[in-house]
N, C-alpha and C. Protein backbone atom coordinates (compact mmCIF):
# COMPACT_ATOMS: atom_id res chain seq x y z
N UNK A 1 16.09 -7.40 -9.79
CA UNK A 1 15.05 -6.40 -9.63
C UNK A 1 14.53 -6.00 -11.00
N UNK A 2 13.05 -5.89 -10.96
CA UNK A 2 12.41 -5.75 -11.91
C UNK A 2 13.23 -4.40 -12.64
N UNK A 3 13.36 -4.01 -14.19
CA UNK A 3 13.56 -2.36 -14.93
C UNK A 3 12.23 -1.87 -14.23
N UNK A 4 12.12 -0.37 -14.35
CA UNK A 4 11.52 0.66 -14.55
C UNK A 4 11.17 0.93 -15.71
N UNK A 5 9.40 1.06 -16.33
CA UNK A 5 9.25 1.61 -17.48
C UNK A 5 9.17 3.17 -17.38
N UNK A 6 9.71 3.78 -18.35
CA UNK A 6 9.18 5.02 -18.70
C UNK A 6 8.30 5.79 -18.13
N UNK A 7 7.84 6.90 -16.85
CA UNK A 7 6.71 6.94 -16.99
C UNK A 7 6.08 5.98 -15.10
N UNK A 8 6.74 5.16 -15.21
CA UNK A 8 6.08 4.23 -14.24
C UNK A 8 6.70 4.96 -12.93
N UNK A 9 6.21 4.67 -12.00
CA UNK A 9 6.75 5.31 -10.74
C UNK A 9 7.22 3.74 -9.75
N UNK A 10 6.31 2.94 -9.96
CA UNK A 10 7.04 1.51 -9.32
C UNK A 10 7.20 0.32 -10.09
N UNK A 11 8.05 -0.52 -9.35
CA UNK A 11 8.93 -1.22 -10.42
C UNK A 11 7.41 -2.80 -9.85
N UNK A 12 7.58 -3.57 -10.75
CA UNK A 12 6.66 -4.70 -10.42
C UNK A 12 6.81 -5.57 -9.17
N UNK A 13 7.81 -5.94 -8.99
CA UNK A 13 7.96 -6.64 -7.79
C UNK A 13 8.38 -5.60 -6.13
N UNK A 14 7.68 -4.58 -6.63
CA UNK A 14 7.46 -3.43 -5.54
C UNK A 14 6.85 -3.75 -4.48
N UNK A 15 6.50 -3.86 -3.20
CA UNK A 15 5.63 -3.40 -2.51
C UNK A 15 5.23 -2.82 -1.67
N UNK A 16 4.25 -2.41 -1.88
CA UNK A 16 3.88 -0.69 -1.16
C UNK A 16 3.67 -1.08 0.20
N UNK A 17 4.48 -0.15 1.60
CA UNK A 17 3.83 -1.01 2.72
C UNK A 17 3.41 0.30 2.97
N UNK A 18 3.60 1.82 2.86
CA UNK A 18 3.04 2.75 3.43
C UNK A 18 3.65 4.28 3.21
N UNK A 19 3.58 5.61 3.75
CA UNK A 19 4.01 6.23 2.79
C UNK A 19 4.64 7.19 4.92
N UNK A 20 5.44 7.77 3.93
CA UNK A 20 6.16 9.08 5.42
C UNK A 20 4.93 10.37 5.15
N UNK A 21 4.93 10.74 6.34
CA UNK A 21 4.02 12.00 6.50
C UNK A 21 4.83 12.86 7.15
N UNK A 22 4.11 14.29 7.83
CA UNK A 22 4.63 14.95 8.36
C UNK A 22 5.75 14.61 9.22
N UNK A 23 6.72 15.79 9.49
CA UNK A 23 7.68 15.90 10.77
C UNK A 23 7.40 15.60 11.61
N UNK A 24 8.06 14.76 12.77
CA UNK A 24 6.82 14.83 14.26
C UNK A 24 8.45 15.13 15.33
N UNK A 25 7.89 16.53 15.65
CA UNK A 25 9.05 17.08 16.71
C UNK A 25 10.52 17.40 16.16
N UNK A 26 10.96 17.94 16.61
CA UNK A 26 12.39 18.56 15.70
C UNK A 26 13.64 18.11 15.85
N UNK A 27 14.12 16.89 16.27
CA UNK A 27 14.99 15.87 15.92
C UNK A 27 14.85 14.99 14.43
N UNK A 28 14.14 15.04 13.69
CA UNK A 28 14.10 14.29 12.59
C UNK A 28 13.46 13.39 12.46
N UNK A 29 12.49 12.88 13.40
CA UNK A 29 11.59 12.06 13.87
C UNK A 29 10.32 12.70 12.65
N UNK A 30 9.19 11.23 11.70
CA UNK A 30 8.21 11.97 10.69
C UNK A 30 7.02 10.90 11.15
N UNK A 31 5.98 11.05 11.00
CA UNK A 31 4.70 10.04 11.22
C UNK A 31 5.16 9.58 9.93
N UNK A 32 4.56 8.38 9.97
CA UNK A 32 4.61 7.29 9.23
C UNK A 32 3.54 6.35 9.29
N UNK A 33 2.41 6.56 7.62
CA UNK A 33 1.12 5.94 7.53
C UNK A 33 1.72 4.59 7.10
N UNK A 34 1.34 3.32 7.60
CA UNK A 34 1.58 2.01 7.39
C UNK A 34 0.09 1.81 6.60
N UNK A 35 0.13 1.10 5.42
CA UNK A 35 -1.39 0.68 4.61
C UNK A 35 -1.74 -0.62 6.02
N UNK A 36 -1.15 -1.49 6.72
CA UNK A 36 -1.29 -2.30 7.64
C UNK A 36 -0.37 -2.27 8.95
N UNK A 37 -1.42 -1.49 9.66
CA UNK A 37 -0.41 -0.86 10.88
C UNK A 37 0.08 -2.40 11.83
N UNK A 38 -1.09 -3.20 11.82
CA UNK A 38 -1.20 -4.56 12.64
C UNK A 38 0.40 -5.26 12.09
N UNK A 39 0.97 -5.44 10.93
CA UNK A 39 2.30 -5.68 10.56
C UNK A 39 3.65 -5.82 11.18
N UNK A 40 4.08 -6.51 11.79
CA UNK A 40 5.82 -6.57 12.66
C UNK A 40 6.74 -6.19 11.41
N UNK A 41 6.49 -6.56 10.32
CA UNK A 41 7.77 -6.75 9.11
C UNK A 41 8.86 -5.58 9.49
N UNK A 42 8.62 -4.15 9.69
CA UNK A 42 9.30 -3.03 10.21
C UNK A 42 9.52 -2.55 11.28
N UNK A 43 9.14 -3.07 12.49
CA UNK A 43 9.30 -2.82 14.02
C UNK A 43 10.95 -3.25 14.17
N UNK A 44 11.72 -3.82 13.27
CA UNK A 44 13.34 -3.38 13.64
C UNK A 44 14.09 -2.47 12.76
N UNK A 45 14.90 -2.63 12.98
CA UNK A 45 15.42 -1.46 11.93
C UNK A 45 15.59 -2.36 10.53
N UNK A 46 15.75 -1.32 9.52
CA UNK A 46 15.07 -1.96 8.31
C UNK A 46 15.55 -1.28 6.89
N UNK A 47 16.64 -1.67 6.08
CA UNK A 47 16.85 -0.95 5.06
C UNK A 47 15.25 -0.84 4.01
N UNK A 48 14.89 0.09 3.83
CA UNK A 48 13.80 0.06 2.73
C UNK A 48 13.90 1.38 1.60
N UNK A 49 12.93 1.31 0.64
CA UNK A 49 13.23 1.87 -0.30
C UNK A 49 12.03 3.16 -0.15
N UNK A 50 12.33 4.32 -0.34
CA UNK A 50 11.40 5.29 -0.56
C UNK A 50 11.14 5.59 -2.07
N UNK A 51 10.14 5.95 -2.10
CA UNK A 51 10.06 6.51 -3.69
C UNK A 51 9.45 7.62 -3.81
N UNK A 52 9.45 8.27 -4.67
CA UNK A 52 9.25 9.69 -5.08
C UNK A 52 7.89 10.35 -5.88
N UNK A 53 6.99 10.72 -6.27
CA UNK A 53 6.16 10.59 -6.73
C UNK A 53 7.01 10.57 -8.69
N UNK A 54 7.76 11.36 -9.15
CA UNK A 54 8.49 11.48 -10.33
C UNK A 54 9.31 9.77 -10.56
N UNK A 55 9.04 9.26 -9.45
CA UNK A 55 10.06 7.39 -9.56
C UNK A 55 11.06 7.89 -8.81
N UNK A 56 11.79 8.99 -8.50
CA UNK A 56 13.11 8.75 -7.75
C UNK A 56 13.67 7.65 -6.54
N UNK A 57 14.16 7.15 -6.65
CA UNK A 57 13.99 5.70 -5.47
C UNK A 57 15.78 6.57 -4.62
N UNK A 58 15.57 6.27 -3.12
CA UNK A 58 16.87 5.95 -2.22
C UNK A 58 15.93 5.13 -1.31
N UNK A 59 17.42 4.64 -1.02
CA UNK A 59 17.16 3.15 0.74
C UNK A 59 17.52 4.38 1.81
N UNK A 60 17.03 3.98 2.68
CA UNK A 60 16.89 4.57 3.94
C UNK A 60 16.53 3.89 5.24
N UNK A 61 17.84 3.67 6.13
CA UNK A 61 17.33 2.79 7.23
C UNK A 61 16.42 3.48 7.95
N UNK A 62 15.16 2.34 8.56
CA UNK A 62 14.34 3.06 8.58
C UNK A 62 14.02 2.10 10.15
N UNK A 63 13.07 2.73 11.10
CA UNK A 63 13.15 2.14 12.44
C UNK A 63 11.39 3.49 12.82
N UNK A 64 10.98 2.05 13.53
CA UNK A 64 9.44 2.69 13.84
C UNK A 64 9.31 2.40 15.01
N UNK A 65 8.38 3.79 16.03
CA UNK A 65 8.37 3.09 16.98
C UNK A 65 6.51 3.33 17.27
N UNK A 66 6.19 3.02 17.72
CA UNK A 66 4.53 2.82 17.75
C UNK A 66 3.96 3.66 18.84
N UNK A 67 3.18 4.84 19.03
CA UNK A 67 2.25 5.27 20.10
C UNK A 67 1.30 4.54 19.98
N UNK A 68 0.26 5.41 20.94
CA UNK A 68 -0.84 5.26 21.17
C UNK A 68 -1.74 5.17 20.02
N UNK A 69 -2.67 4.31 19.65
CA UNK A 69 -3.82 4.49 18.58
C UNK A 69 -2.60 3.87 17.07
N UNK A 70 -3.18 4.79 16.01
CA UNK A 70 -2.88 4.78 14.91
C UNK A 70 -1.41 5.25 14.57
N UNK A 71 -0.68 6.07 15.79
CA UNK A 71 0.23 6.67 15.45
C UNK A 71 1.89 6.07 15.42
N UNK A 72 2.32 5.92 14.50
CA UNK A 72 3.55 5.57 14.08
C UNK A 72 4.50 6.49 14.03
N UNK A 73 5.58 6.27 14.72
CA UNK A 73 6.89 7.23 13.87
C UNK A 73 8.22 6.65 13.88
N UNK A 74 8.52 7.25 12.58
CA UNK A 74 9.88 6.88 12.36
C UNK A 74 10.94 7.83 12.72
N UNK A 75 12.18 6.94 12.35
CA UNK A 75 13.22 7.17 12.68
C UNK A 75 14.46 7.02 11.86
N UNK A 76 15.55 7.79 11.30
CA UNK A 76 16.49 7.22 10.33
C UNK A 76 18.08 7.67 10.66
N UNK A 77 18.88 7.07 11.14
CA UNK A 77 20.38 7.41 11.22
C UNK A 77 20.60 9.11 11.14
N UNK A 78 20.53 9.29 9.25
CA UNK A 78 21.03 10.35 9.03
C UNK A 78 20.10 11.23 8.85
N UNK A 79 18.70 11.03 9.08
CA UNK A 79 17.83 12.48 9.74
C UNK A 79 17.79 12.83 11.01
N UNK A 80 18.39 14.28 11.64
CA UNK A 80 18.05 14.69 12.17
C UNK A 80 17.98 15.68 12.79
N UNK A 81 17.15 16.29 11.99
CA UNK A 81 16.51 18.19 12.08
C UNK A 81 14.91 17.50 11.67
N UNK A 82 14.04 18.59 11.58
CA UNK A 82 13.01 18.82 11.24
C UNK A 82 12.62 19.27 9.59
N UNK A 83 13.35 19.74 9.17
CA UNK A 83 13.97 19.99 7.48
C UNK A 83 13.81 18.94 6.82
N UNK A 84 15.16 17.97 7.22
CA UNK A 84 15.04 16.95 6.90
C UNK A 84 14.37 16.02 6.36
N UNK A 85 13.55 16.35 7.76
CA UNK A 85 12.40 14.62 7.97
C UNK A 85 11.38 15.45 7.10
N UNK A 86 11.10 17.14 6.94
CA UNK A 86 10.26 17.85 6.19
C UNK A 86 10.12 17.58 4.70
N UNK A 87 11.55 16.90 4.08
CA UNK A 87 11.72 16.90 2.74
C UNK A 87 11.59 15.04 2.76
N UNK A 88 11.23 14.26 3.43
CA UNK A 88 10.51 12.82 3.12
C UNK A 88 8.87 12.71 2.96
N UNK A 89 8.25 13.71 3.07
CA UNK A 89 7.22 14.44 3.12
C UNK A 89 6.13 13.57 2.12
N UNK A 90 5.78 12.34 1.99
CA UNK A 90 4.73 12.00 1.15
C UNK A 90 5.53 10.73 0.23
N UNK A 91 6.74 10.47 0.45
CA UNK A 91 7.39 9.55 -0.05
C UNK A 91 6.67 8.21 0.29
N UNK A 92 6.88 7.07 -1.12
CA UNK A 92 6.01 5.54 -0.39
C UNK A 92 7.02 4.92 -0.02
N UNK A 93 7.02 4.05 0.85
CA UNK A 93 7.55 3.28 1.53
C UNK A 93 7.38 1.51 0.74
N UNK A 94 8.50 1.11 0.17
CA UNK A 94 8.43 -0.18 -0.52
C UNK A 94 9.52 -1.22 0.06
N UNK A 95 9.66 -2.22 -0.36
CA UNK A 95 10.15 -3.40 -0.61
C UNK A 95 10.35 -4.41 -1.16
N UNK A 96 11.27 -4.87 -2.00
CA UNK A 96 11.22 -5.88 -3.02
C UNK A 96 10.42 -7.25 -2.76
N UNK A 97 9.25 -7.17 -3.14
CA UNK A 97 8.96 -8.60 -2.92
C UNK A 97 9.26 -9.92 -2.70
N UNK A 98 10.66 -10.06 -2.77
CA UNK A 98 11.74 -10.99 -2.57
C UNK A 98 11.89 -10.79 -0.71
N UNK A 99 11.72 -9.66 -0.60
CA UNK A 99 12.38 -9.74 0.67
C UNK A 99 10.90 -9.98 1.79
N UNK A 100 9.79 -9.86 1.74
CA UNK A 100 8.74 -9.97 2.58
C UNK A 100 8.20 -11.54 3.02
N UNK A 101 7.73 -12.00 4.06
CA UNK A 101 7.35 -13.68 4.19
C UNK A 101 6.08 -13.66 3.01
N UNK A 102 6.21 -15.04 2.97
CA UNK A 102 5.16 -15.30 2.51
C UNK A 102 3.50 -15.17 2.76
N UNK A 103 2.62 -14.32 2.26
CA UNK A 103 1.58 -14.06 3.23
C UNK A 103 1.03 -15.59 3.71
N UNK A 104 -0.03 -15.49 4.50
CA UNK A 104 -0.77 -16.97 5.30
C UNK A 104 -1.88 -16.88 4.23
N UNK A 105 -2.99 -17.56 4.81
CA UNK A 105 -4.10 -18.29 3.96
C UNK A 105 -4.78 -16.70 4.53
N UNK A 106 -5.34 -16.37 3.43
CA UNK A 106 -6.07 -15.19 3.13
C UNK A 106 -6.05 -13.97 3.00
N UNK A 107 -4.20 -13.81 3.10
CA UNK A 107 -3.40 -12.61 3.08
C UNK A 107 -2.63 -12.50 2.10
N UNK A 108 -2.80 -10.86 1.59
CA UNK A 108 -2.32 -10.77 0.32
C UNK A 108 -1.82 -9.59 0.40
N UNK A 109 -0.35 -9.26 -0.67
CA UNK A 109 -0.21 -8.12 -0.57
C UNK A 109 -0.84 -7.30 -1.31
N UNK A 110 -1.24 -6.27 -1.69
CA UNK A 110 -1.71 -5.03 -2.75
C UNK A 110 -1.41 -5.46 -3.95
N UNK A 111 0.02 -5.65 -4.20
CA UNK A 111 0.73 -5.87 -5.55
C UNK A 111 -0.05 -7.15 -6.58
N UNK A 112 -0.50 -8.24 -5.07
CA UNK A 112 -1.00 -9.51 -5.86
C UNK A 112 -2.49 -9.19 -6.33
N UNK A 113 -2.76 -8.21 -5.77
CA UNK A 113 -4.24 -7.70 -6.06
C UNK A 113 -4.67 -6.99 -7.56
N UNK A 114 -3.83 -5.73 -7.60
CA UNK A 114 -3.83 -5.23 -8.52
C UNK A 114 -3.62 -5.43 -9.48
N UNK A 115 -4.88 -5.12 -10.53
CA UNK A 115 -4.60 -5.98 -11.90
C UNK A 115 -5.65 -6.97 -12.41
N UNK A 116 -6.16 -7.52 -11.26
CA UNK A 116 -7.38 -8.78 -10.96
C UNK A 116 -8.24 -8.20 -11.68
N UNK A 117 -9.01 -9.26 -12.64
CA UNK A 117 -10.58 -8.86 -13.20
C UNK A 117 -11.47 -9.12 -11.83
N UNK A 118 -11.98 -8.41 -11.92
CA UNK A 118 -13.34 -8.74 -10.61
C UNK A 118 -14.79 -8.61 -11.37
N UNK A 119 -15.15 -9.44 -10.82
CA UNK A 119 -16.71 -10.01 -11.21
C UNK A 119 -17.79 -10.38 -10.13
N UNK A 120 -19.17 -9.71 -10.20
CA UNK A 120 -19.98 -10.22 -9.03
C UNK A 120 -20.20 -11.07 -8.73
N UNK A 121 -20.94 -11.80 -7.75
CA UNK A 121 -21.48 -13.18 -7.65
C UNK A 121 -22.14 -13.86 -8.48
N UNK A 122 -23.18 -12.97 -9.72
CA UNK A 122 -23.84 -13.54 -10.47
C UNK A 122 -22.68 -13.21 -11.80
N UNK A 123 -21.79 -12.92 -11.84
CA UNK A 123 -20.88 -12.91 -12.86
C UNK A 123 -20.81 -12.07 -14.07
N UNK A 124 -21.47 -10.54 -13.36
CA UNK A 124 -20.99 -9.42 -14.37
C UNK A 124 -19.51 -8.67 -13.64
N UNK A 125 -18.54 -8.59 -15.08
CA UNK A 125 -17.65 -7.92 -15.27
C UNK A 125 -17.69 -6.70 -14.77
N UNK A 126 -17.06 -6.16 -13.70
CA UNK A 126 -16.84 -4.94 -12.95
C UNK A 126 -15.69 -4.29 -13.76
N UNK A 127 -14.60 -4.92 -14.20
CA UNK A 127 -13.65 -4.12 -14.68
C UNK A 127 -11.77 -4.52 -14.17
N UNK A 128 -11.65 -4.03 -13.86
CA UNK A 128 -9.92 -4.53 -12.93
C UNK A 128 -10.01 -3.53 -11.71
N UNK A 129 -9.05 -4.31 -11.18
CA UNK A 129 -8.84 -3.71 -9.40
C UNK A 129 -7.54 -2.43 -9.64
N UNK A 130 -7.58 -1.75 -9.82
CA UNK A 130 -6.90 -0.34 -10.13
C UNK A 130 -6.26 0.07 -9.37
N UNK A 131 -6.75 0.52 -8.01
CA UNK A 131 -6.49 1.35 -7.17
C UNK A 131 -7.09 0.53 -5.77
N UNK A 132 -6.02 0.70 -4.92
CA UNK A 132 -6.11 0.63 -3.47
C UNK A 132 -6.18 1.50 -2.31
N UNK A 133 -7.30 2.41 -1.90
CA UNK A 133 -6.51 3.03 -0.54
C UNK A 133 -6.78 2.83 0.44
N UNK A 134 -6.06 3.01 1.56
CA UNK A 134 -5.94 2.46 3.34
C UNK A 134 -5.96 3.88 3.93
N UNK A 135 -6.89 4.61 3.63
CA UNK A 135 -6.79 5.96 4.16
C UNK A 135 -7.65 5.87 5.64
N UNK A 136 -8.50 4.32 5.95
CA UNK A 136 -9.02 4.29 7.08
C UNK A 136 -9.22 2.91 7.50
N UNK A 137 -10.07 2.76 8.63
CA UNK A 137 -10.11 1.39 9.11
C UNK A 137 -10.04 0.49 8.44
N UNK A 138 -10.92 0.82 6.74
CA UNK A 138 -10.96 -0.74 5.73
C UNK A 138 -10.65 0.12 4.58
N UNK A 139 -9.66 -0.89 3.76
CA UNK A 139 -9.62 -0.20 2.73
C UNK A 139 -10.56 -0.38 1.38
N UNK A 140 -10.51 0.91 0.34
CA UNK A 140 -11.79 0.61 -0.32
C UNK A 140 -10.82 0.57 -2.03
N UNK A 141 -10.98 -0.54 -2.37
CA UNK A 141 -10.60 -0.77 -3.99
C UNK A 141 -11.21 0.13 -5.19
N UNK A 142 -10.57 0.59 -6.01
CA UNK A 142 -10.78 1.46 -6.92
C UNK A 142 -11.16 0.27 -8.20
N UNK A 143 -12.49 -0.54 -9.12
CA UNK A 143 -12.08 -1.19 -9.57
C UNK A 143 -12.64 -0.05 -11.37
N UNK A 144 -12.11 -0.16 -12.21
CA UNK A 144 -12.02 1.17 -13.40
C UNK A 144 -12.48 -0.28 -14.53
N UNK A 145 -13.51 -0.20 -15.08
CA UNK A 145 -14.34 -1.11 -16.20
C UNK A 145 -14.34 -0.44 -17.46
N UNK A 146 -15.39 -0.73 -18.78
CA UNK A 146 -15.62 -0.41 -19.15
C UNK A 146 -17.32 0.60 -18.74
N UNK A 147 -17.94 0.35 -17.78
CA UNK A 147 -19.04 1.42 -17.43
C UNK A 147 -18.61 2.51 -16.54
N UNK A 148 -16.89 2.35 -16.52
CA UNK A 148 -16.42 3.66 -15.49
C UNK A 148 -16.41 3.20 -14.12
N UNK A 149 -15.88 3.70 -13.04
CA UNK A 149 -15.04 3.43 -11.91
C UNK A 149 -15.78 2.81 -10.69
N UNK A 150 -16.05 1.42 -9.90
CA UNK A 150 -17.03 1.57 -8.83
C UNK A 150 -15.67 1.23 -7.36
N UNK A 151 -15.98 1.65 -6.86
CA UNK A 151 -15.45 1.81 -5.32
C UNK A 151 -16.09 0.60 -4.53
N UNK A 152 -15.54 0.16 -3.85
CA UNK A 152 -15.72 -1.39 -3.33
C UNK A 152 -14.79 -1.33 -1.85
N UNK A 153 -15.49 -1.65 -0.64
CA UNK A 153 -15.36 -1.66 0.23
C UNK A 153 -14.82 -3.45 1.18
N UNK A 154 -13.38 -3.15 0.99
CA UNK A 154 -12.65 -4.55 1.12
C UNK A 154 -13.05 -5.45 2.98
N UNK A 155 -14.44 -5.45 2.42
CA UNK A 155 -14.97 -6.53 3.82
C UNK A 155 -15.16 -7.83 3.59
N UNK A 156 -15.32 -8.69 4.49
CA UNK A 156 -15.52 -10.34 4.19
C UNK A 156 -16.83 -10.30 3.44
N UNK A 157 -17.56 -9.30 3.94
CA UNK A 157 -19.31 -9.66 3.29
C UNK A 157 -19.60 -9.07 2.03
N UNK A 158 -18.86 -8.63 1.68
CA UNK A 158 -18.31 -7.58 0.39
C UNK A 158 -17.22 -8.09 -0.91
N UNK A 159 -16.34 -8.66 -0.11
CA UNK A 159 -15.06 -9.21 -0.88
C UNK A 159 -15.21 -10.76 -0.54
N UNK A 160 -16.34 -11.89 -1.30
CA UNK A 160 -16.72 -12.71 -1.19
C UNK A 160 -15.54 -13.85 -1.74
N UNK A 161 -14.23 -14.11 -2.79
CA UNK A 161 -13.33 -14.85 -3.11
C UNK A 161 -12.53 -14.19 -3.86
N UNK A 162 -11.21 -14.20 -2.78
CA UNK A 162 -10.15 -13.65 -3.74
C UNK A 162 -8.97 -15.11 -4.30
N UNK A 163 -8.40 -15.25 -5.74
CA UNK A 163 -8.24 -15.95 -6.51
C UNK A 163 -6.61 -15.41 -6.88
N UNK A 164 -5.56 -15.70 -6.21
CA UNK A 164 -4.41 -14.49 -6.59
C UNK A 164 -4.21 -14.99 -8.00
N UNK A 165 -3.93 -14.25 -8.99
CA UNK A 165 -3.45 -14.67 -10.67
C UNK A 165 -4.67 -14.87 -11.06
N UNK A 166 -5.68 -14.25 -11.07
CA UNK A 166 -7.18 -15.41 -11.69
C UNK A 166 -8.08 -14.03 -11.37
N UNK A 167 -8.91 -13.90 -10.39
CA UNK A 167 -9.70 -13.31 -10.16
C UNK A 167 -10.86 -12.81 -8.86
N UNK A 168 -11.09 -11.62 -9.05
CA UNK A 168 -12.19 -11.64 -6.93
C UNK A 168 -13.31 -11.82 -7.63
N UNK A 169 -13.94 -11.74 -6.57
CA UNK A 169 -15.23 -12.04 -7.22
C UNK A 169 -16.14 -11.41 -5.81
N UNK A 170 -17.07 -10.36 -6.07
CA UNK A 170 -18.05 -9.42 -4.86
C UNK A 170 -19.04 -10.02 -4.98
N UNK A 171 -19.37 -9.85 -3.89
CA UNK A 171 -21.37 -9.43 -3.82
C UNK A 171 -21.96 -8.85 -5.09
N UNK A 172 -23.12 -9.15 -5.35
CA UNK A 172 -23.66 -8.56 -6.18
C UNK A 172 -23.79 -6.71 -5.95
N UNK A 173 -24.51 -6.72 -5.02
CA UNK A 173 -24.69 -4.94 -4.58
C UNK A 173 -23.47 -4.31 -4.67
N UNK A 174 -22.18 -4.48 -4.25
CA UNK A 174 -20.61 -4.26 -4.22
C UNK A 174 -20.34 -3.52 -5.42
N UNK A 175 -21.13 -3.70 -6.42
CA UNK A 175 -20.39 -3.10 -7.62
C UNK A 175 -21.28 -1.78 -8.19
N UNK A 176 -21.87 -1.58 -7.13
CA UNK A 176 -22.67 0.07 -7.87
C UNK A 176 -21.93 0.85 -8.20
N UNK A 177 -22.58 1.79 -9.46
CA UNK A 177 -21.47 2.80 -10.13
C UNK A 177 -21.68 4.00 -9.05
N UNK A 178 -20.36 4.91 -8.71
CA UNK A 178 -20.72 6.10 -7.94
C UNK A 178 -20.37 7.05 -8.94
């Protein structure tokens, strides 16, 4: 397993699958945002790693069971009060990259993303892929340049070739400054 730098909150061969949210009901039961809810990797039970926003890391068996819509919740051995599951409260949810399959042809994790120079179709420099969030149906890339930050909306008609180790490459329009 990768060290921890100084300062860093995740280790490199991290990956982020999603973070704990609120309590849900007072057995110890918490929602649980998945960045890719469509995912089996955690539908059994599952040692994984939480992390802390300060880096603090513990494993925590962890077990999901799926409602209706968007809604996820977990489940863990030794939570169970509402307290408890109150103090996992915003923790991310990781896994050593060692341990996940290999993605298929056009699937990638976050980790392989971040970092990428991205460039438009006609081949101006946007900057690097920074930031990821899955706060809704599609997620929208944070990419941070030298002209300052543009937001990029991760669609097929939008996110025209991704290149893992190398580079994406958008639409031209894709890269307006906001």
């Amino acid at each position: 397993m990768a060290p921890l730098l100084a300062g860093q909150r995740f280790r490199p061969d991290d990956v982020r699958l999603g973070t704990v949210m609120t309590p849900f009901g007072l057995r110890g039961e918490f929602r649980v945002f998945l960045y890719n809810p469509e995912s089996d990797l955690l539908d059994g039970p599952t040692d994984v790693i939480l992390v802390a926003e300060d880096g603090r890391r513990q494993v925590l068996p962890l077990t999901l069971s799926r409602g209706t819509g968007r809604r996820i919740i977990g489940s863990s051995p030794g939570i169970r009060h509402v307290d408890q599951a109150a103090g996992l409260n915003g923790l991310e949810i990781v896994l050593p990259q060692a341990q996940l399959p290999t993605p298929g042809p056009g699937e990638y994790y976050h980790s392989d993303l971040i970092g990428l120079p991205v460039f438009t179709r006609s081949g101006q420099d946007l900057g690097r892929l920074a930031e990821i969030y899955s706060q809704s149906e599609v997620d929208t890339w944070v990419i941070r340049g030298p002209e300052g930050e543009h937001y990029v909306a991760a669609l097929r008609q939008v996110v025209l070739e991704v290149r893992p180790g190398d580079r994406i490459i958008v639409d031209d329009d894709a890269g307006k400054l906001l």
